[in-house]
C-alpha atoms as a PDB file:
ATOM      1  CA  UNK A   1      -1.880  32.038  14.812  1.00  0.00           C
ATOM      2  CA  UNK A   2      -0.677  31.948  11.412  1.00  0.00           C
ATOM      3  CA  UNK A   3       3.152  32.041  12.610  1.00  0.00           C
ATOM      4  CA  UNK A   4       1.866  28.970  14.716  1.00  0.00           C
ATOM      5  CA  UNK A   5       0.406  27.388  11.191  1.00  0.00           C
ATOM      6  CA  UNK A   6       3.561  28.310   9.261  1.00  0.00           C
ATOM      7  CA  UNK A   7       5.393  26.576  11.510  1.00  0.00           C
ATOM      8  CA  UNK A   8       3.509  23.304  11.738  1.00  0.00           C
ATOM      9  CA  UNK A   9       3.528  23.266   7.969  1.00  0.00           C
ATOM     10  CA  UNK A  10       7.036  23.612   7.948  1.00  0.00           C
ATOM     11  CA  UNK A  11       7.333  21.202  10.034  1.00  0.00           C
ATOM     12  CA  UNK A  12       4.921  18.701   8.010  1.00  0.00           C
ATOM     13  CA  UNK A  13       7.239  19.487   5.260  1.00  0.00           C
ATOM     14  CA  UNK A  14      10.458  19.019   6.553  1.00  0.00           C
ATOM     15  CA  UNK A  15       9.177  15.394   7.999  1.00  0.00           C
ATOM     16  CA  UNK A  16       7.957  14.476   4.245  1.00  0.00           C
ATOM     17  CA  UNK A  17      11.467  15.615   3.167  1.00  0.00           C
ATOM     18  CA  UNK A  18      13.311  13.192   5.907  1.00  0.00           C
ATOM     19  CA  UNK A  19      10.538  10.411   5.349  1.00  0.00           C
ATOM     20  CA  UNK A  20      11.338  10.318   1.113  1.00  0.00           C
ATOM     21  CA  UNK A  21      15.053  10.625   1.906  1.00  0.00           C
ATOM     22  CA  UNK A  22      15.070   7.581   4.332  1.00  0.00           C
ATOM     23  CA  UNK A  23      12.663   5.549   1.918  1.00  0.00           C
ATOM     24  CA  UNK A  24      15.045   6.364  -1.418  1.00  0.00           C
ATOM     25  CA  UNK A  25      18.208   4.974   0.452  1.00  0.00           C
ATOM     26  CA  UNK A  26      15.785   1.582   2.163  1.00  0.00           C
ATOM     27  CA  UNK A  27      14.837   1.382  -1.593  1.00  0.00           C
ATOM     28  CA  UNK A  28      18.064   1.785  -2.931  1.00  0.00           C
ATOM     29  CA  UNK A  29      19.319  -0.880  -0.394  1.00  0.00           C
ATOM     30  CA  UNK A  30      16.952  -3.443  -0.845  1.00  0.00           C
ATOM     31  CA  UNK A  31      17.038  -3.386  -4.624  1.00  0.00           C
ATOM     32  CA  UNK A  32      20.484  -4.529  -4.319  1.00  0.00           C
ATOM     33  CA  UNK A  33      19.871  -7.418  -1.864  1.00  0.00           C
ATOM     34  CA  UNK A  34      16.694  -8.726  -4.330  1.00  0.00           C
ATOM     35  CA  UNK A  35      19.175  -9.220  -7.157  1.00  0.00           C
ATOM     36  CA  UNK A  36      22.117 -10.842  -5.109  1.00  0.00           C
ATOM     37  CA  UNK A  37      19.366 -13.171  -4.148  1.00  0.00           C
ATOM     38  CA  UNK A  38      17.382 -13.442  -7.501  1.00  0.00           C
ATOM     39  CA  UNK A  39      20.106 -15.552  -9.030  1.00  0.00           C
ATOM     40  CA  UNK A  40      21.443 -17.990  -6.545  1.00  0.00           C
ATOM     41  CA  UNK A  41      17.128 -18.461  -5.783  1.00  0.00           C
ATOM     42  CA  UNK A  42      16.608 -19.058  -9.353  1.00  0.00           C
ATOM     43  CA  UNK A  43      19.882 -21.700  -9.307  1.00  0.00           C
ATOM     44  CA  UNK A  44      18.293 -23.570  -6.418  1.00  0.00           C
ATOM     45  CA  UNK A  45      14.970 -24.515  -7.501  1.00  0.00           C
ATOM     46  CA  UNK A  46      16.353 -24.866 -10.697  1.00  0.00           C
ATOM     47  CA  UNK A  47      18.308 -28.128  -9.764  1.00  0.00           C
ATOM     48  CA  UNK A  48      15.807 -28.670  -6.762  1.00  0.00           C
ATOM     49  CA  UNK A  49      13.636 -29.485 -10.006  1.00  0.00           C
ATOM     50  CA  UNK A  50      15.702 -31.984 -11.505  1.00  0.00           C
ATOM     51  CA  UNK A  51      16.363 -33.704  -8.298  1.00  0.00           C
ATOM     52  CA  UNK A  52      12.443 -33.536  -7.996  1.00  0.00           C
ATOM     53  CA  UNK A  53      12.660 -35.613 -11.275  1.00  0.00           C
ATOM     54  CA  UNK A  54      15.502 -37.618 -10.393  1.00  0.00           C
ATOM     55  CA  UNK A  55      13.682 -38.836  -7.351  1.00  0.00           C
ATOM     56  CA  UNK A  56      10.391 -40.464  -8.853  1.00  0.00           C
ATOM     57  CA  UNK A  57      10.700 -43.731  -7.763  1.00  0.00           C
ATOM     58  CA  UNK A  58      11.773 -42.446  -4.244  1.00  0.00           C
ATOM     59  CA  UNK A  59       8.652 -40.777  -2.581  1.00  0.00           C
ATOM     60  CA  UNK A  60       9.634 -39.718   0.706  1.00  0.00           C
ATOM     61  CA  UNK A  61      12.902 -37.946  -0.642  1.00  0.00           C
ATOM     62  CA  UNK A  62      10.757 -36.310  -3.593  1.00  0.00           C
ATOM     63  CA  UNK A  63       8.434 -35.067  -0.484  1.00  0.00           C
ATOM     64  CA  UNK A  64      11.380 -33.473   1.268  1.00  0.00           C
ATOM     65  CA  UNK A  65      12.324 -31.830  -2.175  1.00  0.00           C
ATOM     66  CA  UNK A  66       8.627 -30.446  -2.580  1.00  0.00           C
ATOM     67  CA  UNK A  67       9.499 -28.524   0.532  1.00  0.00           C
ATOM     68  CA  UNK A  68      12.028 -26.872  -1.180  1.00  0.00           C
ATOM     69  CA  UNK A  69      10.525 -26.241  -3.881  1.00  0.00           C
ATOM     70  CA  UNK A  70       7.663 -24.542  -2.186  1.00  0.00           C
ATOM     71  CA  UNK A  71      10.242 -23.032  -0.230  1.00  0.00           C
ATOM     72  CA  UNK A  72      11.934 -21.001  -3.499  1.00  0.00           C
ATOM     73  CA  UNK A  73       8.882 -20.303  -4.857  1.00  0.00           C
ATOM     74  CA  UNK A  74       7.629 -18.456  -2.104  1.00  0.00           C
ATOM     75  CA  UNK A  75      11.124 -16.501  -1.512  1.00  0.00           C
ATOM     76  CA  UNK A  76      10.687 -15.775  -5.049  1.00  0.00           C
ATOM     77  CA  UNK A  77       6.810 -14.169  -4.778  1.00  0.00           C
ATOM     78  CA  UNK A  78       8.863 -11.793  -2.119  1.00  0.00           C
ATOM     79  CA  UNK A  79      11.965 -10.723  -4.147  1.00  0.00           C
ATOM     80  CA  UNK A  80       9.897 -10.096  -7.011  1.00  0.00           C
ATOM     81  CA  UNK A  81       7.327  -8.180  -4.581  1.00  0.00           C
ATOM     82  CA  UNK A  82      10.320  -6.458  -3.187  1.00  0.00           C
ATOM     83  CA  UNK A  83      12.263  -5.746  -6.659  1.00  0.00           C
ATOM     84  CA  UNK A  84       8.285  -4.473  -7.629  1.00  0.00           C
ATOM     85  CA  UNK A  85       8.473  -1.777  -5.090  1.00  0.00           C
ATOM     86  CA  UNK A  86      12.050  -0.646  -6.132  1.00  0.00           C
ATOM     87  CA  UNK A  87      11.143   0.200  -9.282  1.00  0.00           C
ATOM     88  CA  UNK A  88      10.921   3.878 -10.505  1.00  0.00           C
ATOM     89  CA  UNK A  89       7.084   4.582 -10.368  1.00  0.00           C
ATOM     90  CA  UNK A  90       5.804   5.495 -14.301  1.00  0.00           C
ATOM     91  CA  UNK A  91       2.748   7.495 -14.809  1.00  0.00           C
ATOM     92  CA  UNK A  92       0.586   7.582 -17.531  1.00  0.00           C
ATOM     93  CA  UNK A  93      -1.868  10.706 -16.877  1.00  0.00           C
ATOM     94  CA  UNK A  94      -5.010  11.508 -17.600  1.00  0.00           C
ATOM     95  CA  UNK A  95      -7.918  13.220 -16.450  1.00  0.00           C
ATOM     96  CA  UNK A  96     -10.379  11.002 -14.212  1.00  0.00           C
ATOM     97  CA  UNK A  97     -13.501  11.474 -12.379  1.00  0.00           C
ATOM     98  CA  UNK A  98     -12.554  10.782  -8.813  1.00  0.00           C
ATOM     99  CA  UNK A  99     -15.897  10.155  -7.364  1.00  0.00           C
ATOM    100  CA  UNK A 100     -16.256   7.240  -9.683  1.00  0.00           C
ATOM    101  CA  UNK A 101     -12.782   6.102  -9.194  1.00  0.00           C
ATOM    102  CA  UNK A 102     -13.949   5.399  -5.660  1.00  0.00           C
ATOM    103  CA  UNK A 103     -17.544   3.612  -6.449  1.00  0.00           C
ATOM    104  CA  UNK A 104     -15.446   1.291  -8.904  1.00  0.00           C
ATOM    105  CA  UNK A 105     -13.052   0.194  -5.701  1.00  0.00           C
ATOM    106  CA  UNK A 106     -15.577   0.073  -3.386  1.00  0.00           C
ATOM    107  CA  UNK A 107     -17.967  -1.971  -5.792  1.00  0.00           C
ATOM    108  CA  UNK A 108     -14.567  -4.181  -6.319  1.00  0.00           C
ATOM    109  CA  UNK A 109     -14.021  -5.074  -2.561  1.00  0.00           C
ATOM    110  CA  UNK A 110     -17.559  -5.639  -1.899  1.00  0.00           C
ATOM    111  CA  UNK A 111     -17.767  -8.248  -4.641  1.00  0.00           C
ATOM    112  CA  UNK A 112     -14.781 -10.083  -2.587  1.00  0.00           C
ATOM    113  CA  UNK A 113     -15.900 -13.310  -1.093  1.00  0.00           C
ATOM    114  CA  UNK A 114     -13.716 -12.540   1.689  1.00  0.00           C
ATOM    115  CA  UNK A 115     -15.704  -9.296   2.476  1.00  0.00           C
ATOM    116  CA  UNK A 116     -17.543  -9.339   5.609  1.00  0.00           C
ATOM    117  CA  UNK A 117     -21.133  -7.943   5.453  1.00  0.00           C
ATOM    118  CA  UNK A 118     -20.617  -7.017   8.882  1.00  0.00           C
ATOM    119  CA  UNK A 119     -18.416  -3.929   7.867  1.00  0.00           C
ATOM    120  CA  UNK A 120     -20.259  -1.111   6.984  1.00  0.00           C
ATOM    121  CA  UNK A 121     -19.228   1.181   4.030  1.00  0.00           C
ATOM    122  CA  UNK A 122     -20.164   5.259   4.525  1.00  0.00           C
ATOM    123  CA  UNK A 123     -19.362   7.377   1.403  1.00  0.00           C
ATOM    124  CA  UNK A 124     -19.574  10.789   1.238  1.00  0.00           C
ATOM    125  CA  UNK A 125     -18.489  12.185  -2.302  1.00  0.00           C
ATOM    126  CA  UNK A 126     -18.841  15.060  -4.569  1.00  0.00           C
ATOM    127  CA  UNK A 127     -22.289  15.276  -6.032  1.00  0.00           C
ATOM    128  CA  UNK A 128     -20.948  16.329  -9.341  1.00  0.00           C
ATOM    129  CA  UNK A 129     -18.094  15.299 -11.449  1.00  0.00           C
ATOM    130  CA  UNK A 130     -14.337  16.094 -10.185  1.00  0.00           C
ATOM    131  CA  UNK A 131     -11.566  15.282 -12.673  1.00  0.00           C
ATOM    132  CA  UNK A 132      -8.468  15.132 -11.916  1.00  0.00           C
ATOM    133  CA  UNK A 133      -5.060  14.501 -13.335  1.00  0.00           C
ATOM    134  CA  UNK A 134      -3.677  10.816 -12.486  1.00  0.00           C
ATOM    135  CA  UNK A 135      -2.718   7.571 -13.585  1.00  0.00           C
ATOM    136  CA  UNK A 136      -5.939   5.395 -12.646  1.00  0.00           C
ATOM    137  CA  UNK A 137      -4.712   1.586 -12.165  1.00  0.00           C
ATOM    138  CA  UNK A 138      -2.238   3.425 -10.249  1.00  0.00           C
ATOM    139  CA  UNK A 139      -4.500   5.549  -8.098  1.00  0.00           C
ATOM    140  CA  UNK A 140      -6.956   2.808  -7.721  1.00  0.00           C
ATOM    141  CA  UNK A 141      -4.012   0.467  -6.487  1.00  0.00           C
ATOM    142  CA  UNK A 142      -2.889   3.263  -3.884  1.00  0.00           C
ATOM    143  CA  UNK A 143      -6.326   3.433  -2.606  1.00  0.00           C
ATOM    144  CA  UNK A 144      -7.339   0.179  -2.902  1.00  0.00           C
ATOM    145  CA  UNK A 145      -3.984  -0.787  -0.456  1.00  0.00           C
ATOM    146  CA  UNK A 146      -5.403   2.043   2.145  1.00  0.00           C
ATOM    147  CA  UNK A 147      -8.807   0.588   2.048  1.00  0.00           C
ATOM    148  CA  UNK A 148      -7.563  -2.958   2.505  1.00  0.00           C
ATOM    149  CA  UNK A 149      -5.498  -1.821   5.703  1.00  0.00           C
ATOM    150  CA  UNK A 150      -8.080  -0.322   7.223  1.00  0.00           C
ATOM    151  CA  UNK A 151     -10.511  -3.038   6.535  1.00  0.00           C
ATOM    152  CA  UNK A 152      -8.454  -5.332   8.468  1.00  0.00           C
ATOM    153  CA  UNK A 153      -7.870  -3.342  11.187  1.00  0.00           C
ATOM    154  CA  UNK A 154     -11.285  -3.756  12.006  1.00  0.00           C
ATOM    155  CA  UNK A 155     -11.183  -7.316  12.204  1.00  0.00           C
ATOM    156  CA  UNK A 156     -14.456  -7.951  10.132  1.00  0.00           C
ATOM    157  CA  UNK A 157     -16.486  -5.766  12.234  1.00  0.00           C
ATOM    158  CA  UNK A 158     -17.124  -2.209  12.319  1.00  0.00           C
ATOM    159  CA  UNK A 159     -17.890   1.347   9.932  1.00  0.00           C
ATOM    160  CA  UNK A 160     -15.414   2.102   7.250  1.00  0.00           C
ATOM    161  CA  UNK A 161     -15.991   6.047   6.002  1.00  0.00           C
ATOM    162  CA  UNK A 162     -14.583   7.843   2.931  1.00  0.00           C
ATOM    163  CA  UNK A 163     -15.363  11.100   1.977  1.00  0.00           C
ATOM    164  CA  UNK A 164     -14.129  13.546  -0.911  1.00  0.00           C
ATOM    165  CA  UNK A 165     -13.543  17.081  -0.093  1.00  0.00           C
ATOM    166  CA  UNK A 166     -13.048  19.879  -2.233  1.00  0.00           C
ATOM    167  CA  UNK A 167     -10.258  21.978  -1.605  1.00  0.00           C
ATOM    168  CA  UNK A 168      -9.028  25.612  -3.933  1.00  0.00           C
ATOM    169  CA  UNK A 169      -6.377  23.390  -5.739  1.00  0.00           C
ATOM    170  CA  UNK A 170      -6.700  20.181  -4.497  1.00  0.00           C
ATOM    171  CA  UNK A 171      -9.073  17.226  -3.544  1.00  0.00           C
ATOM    172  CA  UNK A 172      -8.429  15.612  -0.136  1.00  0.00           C
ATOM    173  CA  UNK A 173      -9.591  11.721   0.476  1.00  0.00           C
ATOM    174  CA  UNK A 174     -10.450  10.898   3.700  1.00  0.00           C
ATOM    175  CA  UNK A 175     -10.478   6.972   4.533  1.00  0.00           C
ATOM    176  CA  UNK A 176     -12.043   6.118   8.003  1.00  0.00           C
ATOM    177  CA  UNK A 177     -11.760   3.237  10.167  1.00  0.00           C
ATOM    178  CA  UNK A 178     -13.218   1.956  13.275  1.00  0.00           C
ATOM    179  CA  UNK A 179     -10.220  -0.348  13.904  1.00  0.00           C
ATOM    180  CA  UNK A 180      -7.713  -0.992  16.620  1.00  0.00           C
ATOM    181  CA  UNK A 181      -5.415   2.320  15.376  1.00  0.00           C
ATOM    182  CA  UNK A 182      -2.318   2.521  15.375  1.00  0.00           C
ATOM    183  CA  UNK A 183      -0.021   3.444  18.341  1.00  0.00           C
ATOM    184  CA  UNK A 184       2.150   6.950  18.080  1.00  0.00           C
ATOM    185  CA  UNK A 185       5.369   4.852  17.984  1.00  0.00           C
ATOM    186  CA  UNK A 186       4.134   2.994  14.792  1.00  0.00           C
ATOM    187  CA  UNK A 187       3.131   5.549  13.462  1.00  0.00           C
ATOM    188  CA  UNK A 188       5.886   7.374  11.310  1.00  0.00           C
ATOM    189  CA  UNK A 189       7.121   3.845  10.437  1.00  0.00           C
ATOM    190  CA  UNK A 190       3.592   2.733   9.062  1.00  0.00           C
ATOM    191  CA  UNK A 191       5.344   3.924   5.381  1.00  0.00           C
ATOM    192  CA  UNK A 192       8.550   2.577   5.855  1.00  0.00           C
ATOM    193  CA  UNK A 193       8.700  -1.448   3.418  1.00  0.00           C
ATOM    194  CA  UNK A 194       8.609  -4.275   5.098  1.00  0.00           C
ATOM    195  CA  UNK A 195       6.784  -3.017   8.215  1.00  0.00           C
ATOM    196  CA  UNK A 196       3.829  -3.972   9.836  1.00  0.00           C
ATOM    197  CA  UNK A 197       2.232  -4.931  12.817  1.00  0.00           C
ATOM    198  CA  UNK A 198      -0.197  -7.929  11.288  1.00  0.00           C
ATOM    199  CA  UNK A 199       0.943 -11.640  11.116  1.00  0.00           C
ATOM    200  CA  UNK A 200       0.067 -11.501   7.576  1.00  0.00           C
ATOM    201  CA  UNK A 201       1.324  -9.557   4.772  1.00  0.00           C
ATOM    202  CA  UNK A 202       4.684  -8.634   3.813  1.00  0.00           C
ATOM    203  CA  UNK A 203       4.784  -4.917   4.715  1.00  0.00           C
ATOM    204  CA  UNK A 204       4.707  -3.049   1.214  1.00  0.00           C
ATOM    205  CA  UNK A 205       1.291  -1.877   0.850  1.00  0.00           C
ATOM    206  CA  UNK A 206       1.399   1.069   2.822  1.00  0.00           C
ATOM    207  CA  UNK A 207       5.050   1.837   1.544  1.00  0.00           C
ATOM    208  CA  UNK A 208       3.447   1.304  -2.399  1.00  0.00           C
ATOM    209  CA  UNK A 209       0.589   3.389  -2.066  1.00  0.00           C
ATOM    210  CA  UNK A 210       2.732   6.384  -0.777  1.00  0.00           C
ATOM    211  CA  UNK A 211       4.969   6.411  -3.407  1.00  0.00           C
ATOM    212  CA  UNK A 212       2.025   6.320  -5.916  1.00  0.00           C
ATOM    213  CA  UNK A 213       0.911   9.148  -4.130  1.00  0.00           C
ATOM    214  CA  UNK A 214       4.295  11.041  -4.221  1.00  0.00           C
ATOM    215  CA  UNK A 215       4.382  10.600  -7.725  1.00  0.00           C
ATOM    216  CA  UNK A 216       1.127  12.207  -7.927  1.00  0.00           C
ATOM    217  CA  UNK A 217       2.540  15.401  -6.044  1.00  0.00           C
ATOM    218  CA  UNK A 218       0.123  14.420  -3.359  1.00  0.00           C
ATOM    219  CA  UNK A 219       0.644  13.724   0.595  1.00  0.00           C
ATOM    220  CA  UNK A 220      -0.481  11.243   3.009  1.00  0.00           C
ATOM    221  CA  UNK A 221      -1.423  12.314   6.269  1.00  0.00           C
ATOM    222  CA  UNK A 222      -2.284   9.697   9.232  1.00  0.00           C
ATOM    223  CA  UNK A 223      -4.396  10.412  12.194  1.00  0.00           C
ATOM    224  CA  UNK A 224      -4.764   7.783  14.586  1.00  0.00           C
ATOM    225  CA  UNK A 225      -6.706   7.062  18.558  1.00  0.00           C
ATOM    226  CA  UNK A 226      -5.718   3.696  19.598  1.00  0.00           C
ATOM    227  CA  UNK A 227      -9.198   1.641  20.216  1.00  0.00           C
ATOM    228  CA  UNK A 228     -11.116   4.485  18.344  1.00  0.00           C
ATOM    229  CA  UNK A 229      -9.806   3.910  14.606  1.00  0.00           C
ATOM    230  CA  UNK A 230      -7.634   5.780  11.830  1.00  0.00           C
ATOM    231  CA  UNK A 231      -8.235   8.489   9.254  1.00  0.00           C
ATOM    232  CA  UNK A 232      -5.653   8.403   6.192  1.00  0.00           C
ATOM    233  CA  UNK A 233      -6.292  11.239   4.345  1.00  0.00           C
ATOM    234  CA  UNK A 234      -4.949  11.311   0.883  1.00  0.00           C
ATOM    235  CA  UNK A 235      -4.586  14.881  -0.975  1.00  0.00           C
ATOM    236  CA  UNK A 236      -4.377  15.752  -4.488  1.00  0.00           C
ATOM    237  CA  UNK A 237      -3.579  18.574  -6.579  1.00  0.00           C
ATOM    238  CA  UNK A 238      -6.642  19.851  -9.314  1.00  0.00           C
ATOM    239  CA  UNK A 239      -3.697  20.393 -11.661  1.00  0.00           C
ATOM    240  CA  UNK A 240      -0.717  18.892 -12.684  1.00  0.00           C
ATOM    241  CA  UNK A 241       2.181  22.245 -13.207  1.00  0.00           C
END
């Protein structure tokens, strides 16, 4: 049995090792394309605004300019998004209460108008106080992405669960949904940027919050049942060596 668990840790491991590997050199990759297209974008809606001027007396052409306007602006929201991700992840540590780390986003989301009462919020955290070592915008960002994913996989309706569990030298996180879950063959690409299954959203939420995590020295570990829900589970160490 512990040969058998030896193994499957290894094997956990060795999967982390590919998954950072592949997401350094998509990182690396798309750092570069963001600033070949940073420039030329910028040049565009540059003189797309002086035509913009140029074209006052001439409605329907300043219209068809608007478009392109709109058009860089939004092309810009992604390559900054993207260039965002790239980025080296900084952390500024210090010791917080986890517990009330997760009351502060959970009081957060359920102050969002766009919030459905119809969701139902479980927690189950450590009587006492836990402190641990972390950045906390960061943390709370990282969470806060895995919360928001699994609210909308529930499509305004269902029981949303997070617990804290207290480990010998670590914390684990569990955040449970009643959703749609997530097929096997999404699965070990649900970290990768840019994917994602929804209409909506560009993809890097997910990919964010794991590298937070990373930086942490903490894992991510997804369990999914398609029509049943998913359980991330987010674990931390009690000390930073």
């Amino acid at each position: 049995i512990l040969l058998l668990k030896d193994l499957t840790d290894l094997q956990k491991l060795q999967i982390r090792a590919n998954r950072n590997d592949r997401l350094n050199q998509i990182g690396q990759i798309t750092n570069s394309i963001a600033h070949e297209i940073k420039n030329p974008l910028s040049s565009i809606r540059g003189f797309a605004s002086l035509l913009y001027k140029d074209l006052e007396h001439t409605k329907p052409l300043q219209d068809l300019v608007s478009y392109i306007l709109d058009a860089t602006k939004s092309l810009e929201r992604v390559t900054n998004n993207v260039l965002a991700y790239t980025r080296e992840v900084v952390i500024d540590i210090e010791s917080i209460d986890i517990s009330s780390l997760i009351k502060e986003i959970v009081k957060s989301i359920k102050i969002d108008e766009t919030f459905s009462e119809n969701v139902k919020i479980n927690l189950n955290l450590i009587d006492s106080s836990h402190f641990i070592p972390a950045d906390r915008d960061l943390l709370k960002s990282a969470i806060l992405n895995i919360i928001q994913n699994a609210y909308h996989a529930m499509d305004d309706r269902g029981y949303l669960s997070i617990s804290i569990i207290k480990n010998i030298s670590s914390i684990s996180i569990n955040i449970s949904d009643t959703g749609i879950g997530i097929e096997k063959k999404d699965l070990e690409n649900i970290f990768t940027p840019f994917f994602t299954t929804k209409q909506s959203g560009n993809g890097l939420g997910l990919p964010q919050a794991y590298k937070i995590i990373s930086a942490h020295l903490g894992t991510i570990d997804v369990r999914s049942i398609i029509n049943k829900g998913t359980t991330f589970t987010i674990t931390l160490p009690n000390e930073r060596k």
